[in-house]
C-alpha atoms as a PDB file:
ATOM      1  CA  UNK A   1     -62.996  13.884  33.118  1.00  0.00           C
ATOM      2  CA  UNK A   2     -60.940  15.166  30.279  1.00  0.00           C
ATOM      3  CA  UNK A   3     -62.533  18.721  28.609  1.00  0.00           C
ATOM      4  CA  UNK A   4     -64.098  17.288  24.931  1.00  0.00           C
ATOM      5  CA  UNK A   5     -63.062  20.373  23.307  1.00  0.00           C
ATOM      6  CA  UNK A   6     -59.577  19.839  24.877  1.00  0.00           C
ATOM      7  CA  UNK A   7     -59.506  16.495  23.367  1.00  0.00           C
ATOM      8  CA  UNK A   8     -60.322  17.671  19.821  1.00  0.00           C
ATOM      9  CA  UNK A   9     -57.908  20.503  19.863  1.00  0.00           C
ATOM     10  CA  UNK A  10     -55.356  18.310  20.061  1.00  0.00           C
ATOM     11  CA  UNK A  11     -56.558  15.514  18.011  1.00  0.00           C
ATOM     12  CA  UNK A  12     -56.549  17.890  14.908  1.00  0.00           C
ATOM     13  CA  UNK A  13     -53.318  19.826  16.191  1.00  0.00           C
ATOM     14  CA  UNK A  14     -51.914  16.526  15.975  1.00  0.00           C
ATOM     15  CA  UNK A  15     -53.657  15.564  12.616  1.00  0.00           C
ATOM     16  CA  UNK A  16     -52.292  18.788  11.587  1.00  0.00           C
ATOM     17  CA  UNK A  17     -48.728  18.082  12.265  1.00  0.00           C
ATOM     18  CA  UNK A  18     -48.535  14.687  11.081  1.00  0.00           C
ATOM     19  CA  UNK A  19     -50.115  16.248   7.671  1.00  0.00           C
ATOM     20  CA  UNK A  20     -47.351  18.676   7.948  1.00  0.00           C
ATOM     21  CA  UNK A  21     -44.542  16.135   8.098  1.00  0.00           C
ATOM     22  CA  UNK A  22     -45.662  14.214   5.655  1.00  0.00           C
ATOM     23  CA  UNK A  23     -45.846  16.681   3.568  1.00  0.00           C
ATOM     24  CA  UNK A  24     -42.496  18.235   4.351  1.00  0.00           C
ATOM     25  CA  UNK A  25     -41.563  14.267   3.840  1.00  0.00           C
ATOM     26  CA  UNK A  26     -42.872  14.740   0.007  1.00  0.00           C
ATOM     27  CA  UNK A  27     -41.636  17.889  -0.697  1.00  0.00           C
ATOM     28  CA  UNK A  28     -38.280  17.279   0.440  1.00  0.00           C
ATOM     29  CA  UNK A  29     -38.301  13.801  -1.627  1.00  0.00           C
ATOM     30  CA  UNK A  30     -39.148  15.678  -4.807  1.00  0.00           C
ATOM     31  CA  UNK A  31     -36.168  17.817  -4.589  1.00  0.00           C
ATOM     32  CA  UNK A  32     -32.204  17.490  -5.580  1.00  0.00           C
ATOM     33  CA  UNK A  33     -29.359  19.882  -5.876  1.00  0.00           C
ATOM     34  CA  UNK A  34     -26.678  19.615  -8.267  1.00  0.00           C
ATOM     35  CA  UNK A  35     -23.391  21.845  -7.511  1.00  0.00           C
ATOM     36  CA  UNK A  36     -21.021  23.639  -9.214  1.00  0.00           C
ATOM     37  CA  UNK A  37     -19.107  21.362 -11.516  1.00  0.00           C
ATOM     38  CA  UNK A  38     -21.637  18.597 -11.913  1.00  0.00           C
ATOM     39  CA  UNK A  39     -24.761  17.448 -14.218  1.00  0.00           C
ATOM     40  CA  UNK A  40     -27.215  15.186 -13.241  1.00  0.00           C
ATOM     41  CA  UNK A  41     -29.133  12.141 -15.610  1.00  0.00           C
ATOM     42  CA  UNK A  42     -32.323  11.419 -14.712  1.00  0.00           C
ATOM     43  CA  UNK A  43     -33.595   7.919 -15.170  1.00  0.00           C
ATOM     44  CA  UNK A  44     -37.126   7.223 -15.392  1.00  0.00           C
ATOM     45  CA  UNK A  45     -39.569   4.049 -14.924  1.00  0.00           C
ATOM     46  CA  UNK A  46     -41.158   4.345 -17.900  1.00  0.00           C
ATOM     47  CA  UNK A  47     -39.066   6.512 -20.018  1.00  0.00           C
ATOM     48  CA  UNK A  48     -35.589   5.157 -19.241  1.00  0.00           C
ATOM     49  CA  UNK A  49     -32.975   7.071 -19.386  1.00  0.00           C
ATOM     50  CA  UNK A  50     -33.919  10.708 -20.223  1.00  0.00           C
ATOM     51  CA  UNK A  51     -31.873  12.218 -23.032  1.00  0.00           C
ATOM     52  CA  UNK A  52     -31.521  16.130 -21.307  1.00  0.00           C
ATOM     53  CA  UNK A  53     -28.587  16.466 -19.069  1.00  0.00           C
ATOM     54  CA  UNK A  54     -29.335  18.803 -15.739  1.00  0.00           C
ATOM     55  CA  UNK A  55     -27.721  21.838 -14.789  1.00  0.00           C
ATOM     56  CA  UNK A  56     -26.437  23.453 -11.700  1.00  0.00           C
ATOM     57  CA  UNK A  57     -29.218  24.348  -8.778  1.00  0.00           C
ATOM     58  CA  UNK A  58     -32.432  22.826  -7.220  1.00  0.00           C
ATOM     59  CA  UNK A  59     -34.976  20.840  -9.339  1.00  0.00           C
ATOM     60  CA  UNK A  60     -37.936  18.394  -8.985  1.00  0.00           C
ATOM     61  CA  UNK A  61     -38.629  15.013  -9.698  1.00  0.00           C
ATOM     62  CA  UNK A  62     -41.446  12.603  -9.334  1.00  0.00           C
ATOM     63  CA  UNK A  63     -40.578  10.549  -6.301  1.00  0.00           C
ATOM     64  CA  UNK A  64     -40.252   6.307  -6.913  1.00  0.00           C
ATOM     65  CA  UNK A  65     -40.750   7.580 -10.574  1.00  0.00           C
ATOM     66  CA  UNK A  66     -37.243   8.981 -11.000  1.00  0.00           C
ATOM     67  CA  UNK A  67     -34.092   9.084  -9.621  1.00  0.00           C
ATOM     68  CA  UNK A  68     -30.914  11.196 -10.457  1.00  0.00           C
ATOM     69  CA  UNK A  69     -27.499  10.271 -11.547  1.00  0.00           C
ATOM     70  CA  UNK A  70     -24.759  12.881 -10.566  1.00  0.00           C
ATOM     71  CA  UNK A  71     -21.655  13.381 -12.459  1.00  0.00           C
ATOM     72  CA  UNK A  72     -18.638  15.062 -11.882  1.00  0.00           C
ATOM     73  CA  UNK A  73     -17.938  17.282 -15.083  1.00  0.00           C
ATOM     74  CA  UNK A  74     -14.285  18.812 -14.015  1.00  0.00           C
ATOM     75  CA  UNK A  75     -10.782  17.414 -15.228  1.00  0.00           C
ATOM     76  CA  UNK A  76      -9.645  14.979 -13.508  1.00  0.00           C
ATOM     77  CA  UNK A  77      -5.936  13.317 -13.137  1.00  0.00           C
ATOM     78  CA  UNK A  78      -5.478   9.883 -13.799  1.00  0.00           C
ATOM     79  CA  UNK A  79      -2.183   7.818 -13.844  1.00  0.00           C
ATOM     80  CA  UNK A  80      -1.589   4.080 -14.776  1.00  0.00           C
ATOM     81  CA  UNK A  81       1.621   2.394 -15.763  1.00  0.00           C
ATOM     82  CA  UNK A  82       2.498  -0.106 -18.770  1.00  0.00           C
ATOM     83  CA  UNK A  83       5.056  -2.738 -19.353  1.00  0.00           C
ATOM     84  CA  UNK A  84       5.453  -2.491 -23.009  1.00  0.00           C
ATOM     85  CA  UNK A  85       7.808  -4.520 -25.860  1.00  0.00           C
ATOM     86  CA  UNK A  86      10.018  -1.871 -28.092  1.00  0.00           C
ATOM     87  CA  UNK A  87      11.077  -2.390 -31.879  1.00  0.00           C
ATOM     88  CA  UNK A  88      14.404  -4.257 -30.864  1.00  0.00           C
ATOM     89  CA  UNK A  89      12.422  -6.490 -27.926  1.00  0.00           C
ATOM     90  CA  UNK A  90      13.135  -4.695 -24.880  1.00  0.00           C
ATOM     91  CA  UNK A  91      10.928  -4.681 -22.177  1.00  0.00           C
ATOM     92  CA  UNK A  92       9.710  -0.903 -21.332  1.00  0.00           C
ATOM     93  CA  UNK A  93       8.587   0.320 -17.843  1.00  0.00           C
ATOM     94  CA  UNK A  94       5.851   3.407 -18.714  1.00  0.00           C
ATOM     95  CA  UNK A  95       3.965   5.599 -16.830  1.00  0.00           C
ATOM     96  CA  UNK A  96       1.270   7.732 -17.938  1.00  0.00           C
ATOM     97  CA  UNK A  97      -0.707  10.760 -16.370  1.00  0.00           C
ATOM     98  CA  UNK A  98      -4.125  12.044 -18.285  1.00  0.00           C
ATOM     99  CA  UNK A  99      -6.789  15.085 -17.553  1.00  0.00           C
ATOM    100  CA  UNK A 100     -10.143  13.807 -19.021  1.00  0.00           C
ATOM    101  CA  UNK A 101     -13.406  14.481 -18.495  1.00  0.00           C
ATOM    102  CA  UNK A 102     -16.772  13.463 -19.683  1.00  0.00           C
ATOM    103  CA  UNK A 103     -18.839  15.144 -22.654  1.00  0.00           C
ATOM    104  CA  UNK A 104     -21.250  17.297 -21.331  1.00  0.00           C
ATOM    105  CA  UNK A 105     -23.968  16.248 -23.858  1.00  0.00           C
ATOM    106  CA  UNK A 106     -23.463  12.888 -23.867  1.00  0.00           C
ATOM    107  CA  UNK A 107     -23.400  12.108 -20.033  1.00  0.00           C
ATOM    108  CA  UNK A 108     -27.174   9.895 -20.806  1.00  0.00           C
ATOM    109  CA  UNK A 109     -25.080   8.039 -23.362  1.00  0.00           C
ATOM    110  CA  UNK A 110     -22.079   7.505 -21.216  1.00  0.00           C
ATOM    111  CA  UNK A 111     -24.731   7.056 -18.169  1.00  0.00           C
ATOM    112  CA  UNK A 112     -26.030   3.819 -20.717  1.00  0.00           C
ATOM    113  CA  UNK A 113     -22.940   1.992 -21.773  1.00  0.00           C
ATOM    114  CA  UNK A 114     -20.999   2.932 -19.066  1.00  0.00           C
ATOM    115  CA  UNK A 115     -22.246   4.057 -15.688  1.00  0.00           C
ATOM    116  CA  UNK A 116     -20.634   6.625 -13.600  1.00  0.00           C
ATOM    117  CA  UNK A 117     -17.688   4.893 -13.307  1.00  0.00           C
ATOM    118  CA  UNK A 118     -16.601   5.403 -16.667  1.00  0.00           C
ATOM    119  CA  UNK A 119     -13.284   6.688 -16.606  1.00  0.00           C
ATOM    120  CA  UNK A 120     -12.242   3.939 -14.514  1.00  0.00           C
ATOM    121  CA  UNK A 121     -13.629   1.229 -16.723  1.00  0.00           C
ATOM    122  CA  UNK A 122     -12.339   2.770 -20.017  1.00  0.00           C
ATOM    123  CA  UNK A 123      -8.925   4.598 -19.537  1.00  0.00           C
ATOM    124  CA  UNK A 124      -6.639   2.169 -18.226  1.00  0.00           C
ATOM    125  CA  UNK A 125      -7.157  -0.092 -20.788  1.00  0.00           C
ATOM    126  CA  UNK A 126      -7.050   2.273 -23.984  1.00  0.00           C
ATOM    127  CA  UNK A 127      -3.761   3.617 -22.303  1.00  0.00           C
ATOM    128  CA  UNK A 128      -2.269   0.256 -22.554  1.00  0.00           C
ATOM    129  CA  UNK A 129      -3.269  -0.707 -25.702  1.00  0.00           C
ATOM    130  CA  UNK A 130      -2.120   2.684 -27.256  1.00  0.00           C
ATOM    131  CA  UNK A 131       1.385   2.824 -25.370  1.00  0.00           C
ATOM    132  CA  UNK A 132       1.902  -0.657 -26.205  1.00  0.00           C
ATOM    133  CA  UNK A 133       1.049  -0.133 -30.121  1.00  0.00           C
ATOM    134  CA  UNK A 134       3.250   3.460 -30.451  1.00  0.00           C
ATOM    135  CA  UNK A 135       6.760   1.886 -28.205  1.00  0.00           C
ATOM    136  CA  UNK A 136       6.385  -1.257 -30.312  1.00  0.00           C
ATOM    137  CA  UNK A 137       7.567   1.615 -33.372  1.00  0.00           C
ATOM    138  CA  UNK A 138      10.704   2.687 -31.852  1.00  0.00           C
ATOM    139  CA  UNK A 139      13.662   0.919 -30.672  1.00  0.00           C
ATOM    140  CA  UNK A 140      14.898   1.129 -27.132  1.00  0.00           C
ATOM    141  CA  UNK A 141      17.273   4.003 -27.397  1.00  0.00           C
ATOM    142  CA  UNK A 142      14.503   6.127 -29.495  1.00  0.00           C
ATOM    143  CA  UNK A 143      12.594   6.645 -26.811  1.00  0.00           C
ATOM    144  CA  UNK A 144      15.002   8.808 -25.391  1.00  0.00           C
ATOM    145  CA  UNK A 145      16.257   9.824 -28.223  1.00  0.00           C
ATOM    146  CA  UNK A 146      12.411  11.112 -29.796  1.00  0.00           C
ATOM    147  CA  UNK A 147      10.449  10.911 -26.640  1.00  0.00           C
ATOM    148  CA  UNK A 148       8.569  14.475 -27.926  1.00  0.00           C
ATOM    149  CA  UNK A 149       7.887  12.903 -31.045  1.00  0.00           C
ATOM    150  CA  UNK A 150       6.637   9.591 -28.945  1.00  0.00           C
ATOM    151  CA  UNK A 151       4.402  11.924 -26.487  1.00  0.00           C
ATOM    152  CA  UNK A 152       3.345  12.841 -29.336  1.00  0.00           C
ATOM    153  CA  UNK A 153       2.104  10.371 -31.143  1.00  0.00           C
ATOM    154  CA  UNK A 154       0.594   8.608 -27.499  1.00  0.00           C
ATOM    155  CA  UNK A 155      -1.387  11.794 -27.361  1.00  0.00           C
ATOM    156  CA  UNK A 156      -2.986  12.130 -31.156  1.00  0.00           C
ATOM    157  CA  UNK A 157      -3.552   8.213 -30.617  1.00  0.00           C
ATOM    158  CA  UNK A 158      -5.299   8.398 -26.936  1.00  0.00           C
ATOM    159  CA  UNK A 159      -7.356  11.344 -27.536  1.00  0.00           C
ATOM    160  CA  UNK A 160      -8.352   9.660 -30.713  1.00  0.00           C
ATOM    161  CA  UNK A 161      -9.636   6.780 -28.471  1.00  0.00           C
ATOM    162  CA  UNK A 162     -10.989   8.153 -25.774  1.00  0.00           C
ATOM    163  CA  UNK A 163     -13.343  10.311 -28.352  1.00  0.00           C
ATOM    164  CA  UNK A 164     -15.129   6.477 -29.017  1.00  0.00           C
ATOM    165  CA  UNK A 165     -16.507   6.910 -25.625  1.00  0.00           C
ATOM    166  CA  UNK A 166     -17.333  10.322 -25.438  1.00  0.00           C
ATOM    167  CA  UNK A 167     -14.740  11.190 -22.879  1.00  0.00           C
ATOM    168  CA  UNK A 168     -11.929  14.406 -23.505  1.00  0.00           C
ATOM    169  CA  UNK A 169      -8.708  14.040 -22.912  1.00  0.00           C
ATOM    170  CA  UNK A 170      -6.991  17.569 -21.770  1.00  0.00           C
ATOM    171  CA  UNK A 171      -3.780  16.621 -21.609  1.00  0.00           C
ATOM    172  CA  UNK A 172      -1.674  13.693 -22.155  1.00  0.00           C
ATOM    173  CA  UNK A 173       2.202  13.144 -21.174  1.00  0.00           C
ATOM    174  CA  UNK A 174       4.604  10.340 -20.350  1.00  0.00           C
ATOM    175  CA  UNK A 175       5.745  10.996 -16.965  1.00  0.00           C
ATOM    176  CA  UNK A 176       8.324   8.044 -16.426  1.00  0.00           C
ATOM    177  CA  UNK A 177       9.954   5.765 -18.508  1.00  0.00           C
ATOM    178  CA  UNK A 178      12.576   2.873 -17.232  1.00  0.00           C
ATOM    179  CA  UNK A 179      14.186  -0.047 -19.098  1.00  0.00           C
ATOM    180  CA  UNK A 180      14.590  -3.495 -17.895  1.00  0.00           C
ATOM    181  CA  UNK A 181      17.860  -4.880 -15.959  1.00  0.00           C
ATOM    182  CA  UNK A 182      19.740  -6.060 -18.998  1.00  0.00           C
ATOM    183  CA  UNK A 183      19.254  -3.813 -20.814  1.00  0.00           C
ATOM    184  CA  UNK A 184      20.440  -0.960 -18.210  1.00  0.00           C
ATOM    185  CA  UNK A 185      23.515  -3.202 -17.620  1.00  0.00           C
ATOM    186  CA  UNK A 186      24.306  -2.789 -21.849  1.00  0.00           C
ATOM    187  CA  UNK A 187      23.504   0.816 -21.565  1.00  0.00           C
ATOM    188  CA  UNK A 188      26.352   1.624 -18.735  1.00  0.00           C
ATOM    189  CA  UNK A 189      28.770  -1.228 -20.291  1.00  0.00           C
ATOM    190  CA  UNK A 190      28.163   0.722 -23.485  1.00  0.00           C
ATOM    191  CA  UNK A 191      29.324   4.130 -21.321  1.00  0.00           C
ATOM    192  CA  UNK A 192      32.267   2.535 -19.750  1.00  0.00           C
ATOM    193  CA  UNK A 193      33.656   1.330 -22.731  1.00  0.00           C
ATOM    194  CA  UNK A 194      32.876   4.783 -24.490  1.00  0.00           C
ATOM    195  CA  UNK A 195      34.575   6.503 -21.836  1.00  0.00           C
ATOM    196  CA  UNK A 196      37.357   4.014 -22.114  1.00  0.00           C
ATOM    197  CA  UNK A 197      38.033   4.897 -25.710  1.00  0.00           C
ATOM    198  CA  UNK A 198      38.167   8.288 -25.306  1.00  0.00           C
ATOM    199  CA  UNK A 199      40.794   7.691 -22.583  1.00  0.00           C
ATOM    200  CA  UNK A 200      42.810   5.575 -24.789  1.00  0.00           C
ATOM    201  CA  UNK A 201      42.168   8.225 -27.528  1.00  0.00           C
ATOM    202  CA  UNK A 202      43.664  10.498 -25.257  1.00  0.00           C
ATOM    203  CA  UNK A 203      46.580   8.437 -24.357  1.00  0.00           C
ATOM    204  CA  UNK A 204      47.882   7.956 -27.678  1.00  0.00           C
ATOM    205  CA  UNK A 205      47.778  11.712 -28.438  1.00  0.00           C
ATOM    206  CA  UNK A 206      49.601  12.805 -25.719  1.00  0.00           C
ATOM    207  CA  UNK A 207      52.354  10.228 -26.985  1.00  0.00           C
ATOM    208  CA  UNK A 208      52.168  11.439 -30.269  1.00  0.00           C
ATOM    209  CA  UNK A 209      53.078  14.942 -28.792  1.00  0.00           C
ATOM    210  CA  UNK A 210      55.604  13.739 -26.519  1.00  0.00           C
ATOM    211  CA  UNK A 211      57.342  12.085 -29.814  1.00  0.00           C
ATOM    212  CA  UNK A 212      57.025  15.160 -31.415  1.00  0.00           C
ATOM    213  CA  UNK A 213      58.398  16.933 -28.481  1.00  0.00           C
ATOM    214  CA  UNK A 214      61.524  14.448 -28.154  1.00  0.00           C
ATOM    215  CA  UNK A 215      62.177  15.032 -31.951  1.00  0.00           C
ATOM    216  CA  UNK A 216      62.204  18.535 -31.998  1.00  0.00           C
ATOM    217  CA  UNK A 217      64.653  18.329 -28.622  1.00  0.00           C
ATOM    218  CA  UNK A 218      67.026  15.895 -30.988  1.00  0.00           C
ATOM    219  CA  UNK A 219      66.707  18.176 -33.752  1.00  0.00           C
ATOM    220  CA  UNK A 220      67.697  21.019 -31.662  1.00  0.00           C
ATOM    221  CA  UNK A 221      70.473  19.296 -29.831  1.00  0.00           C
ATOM    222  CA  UNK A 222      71.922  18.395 -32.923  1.00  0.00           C
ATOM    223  CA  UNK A 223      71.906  21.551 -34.629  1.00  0.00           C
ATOM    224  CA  UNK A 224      73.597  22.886 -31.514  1.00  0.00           C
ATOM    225  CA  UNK A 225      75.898  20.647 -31.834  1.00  0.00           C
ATOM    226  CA  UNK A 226      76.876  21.267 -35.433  1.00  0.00           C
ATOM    227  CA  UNK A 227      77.050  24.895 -34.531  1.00  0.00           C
ATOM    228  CA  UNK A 228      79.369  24.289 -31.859  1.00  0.00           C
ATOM    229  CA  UNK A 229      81.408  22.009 -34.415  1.00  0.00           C
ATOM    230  CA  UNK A 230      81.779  24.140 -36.871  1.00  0.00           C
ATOM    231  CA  UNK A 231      82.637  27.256 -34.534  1.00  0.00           C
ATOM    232  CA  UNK A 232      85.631  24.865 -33.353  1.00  0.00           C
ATOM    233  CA  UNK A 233      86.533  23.846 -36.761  1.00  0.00           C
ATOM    234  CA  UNK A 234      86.691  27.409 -37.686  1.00  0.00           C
ATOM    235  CA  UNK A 235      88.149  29.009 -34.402  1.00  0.00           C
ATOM    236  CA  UNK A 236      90.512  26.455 -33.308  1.00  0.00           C
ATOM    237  CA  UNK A 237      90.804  25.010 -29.752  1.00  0.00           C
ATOM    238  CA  UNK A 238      90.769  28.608 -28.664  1.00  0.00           C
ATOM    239  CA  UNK A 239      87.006  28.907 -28.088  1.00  0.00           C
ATOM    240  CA  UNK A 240      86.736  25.703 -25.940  1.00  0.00           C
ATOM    241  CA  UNK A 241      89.652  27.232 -23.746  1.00  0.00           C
ATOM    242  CA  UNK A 242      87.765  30.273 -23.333  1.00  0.00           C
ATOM    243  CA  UNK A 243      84.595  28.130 -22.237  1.00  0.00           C
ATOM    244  CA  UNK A 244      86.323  26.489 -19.727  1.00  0.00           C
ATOM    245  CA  UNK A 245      88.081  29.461 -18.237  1.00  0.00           C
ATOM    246  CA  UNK A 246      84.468  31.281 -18.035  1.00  0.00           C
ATOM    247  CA  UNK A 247      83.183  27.949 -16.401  1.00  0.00           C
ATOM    248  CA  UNK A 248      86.178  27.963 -14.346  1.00  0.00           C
ATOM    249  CA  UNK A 249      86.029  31.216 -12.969  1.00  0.00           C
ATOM    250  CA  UNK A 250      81.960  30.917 -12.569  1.00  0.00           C
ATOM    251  CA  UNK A 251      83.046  27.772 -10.135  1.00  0.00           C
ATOM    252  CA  UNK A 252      85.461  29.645  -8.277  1.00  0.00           C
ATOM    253  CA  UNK A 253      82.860  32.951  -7.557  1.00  0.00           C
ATOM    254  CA  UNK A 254      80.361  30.365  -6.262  1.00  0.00           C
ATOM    255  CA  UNK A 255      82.889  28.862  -4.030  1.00  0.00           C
ATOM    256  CA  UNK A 256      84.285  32.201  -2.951  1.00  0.00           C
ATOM    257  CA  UNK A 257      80.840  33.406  -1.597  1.00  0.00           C
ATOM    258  CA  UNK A 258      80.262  30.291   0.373  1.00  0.00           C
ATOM    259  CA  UNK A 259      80.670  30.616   4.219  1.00  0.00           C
ATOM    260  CA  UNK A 260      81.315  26.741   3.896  1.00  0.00           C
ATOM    261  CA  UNK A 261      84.068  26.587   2.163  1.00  0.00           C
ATOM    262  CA  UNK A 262      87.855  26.885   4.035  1.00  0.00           C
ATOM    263  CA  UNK A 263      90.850  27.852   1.819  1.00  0.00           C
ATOM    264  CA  UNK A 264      94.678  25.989   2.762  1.00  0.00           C
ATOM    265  CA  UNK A 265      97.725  27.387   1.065  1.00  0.00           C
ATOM    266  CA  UNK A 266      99.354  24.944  -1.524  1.00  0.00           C
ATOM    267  CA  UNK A 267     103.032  23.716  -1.531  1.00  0.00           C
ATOM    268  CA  UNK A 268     105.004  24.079   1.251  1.00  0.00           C
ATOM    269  CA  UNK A 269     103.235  27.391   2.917  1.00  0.00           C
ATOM    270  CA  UNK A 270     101.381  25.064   5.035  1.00  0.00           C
ATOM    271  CA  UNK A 271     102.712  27.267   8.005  1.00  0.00           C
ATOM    272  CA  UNK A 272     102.357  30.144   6.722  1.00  0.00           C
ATOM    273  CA  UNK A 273     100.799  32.343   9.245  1.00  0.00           C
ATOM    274  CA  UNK A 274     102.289  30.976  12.406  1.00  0.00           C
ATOM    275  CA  UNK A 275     104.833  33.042  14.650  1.00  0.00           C
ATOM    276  CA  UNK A 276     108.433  31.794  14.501  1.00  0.00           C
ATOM    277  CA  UNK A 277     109.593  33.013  17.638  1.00  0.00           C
ATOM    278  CA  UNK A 278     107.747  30.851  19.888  1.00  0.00           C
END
């Protein structure tokens, strides 16, 4: 037979231990940590929504009586793109990158109308309606032309927004922008034909200079000429006879140095040079 004190021992060791657990069970249900970068919302049964945000650490709570909400309190990144209409009715390909993150003291609000998916639920749709209101100011080519002044103005108008629903925006900028087909085609016609101005441009002012060119050659060649005229007027025949024994004798030294070039007596010396007695 089993020992009765035996039996009791470990009746109450085992009382003890299941006290224990639940116990550990309660204790452990009555905590929560928040980390670095986050606040908690605690909702309560009866209370609702409590209006105190909690910090960073370890904290109680009333088990089945309340239950915590984390939230993520850093910047984060968010990008979304729009098709928008400009001033002159081009279609607009736009995409937009933004750093937000919740107000601190107004996570119970947010927590109310919102949930914790806030960001998701409200920044892709002011993003569109604000790009679609600020490119609908500006024709096509502005938009290149004034993008800072567009970032701009996306930026005043979003963070303006986004304040409605307690949410910062850090930073705001347009990171791509891209026009439709047609109107890309018109853009690079619009190049081409540039281009082929300024090539036609160029064309007729190099004629001009070669004109210019050929007139000044004609004037020069005729004043030559007049010079020469008047020379021969004044000097007689004399000075073209002295031109064409300088030309003459400029012919001959060329010929003379030329290994080429085979000189035959004239008249009747055709023999000369040959031995008569054989």
């Amino acid at each position: 037979m089993a020992n009765p004190q035996a039996v009791n021992f470990l009746t109450g060791l085992a009382k003890a231990a299941f006290s224990l657990g639940l116990g550990a069970t309660a204790v452990n249900s009555s905590l929560y940590t928040v980390d670095g970068g986050q606040r908690a919302v605690l909702f309560d049964r009866f209370r609702g929504v409590l209006d105190e945000t909690v910090g960073e650490g370890t904290h109680f709570l009333i088990p089945w009586l309340q239950t915590p909400y984390i939230f993520d309190i850093r910047t984060k990144p968010h990008t979304f793109s729009s098709v928008s209409g400009t001033k002159d009715l081009q279609m607009v390909n736009l995409t937009l990158r933004l750093l937000s993150r919740p107000e601190v003291p107004s996570l119970p609000s947010i927590f109310k109308t919102l949930g914790t998916e806030y960001d998701e639920k409200v920044l892709p749709s002011i993003g569109n309606e604000v790009l679609k209101a600020v490119v609908a100011q500006f024709n096509a080519d502005q938009l290149l032309t004034e993008r800072p002044h567009v970032s701009a103005l996306v930026r005043e108008s979003l963070i303006k927004r986004a304040k409605d629903f307690n949410i910062v925006l850090d930073d705001v900028a347009i990171t791509h922008l891209s026009y439709g087909a047609e109107f890309s085609k018109a853009v690079e016609q619009k190049q081409v034909a540039q281009q082929e101005a300024e090539r036609s441009k160029f064309v007729v002012m190099k004629a001009e200079q070669e004109r210019r060119a050929a007139i000044i050659r004609a004037e020069g060649e005729s004043d030559s000429a007049k010079l020469i005229s008047d020379a021969t007027a004044a000097a007689g025949m004399g000075l073209i006879e002295l031109r064409r024994i300088e030309a003459s004798r400029e012919i001959a030294s060329t010929l003379a140095r030329s290994p080429n070039v085979s000189y035959l007596p004239g008249g009747n010396n055709m023999l000369l040079g040959l031995n008569p007695g054989r």
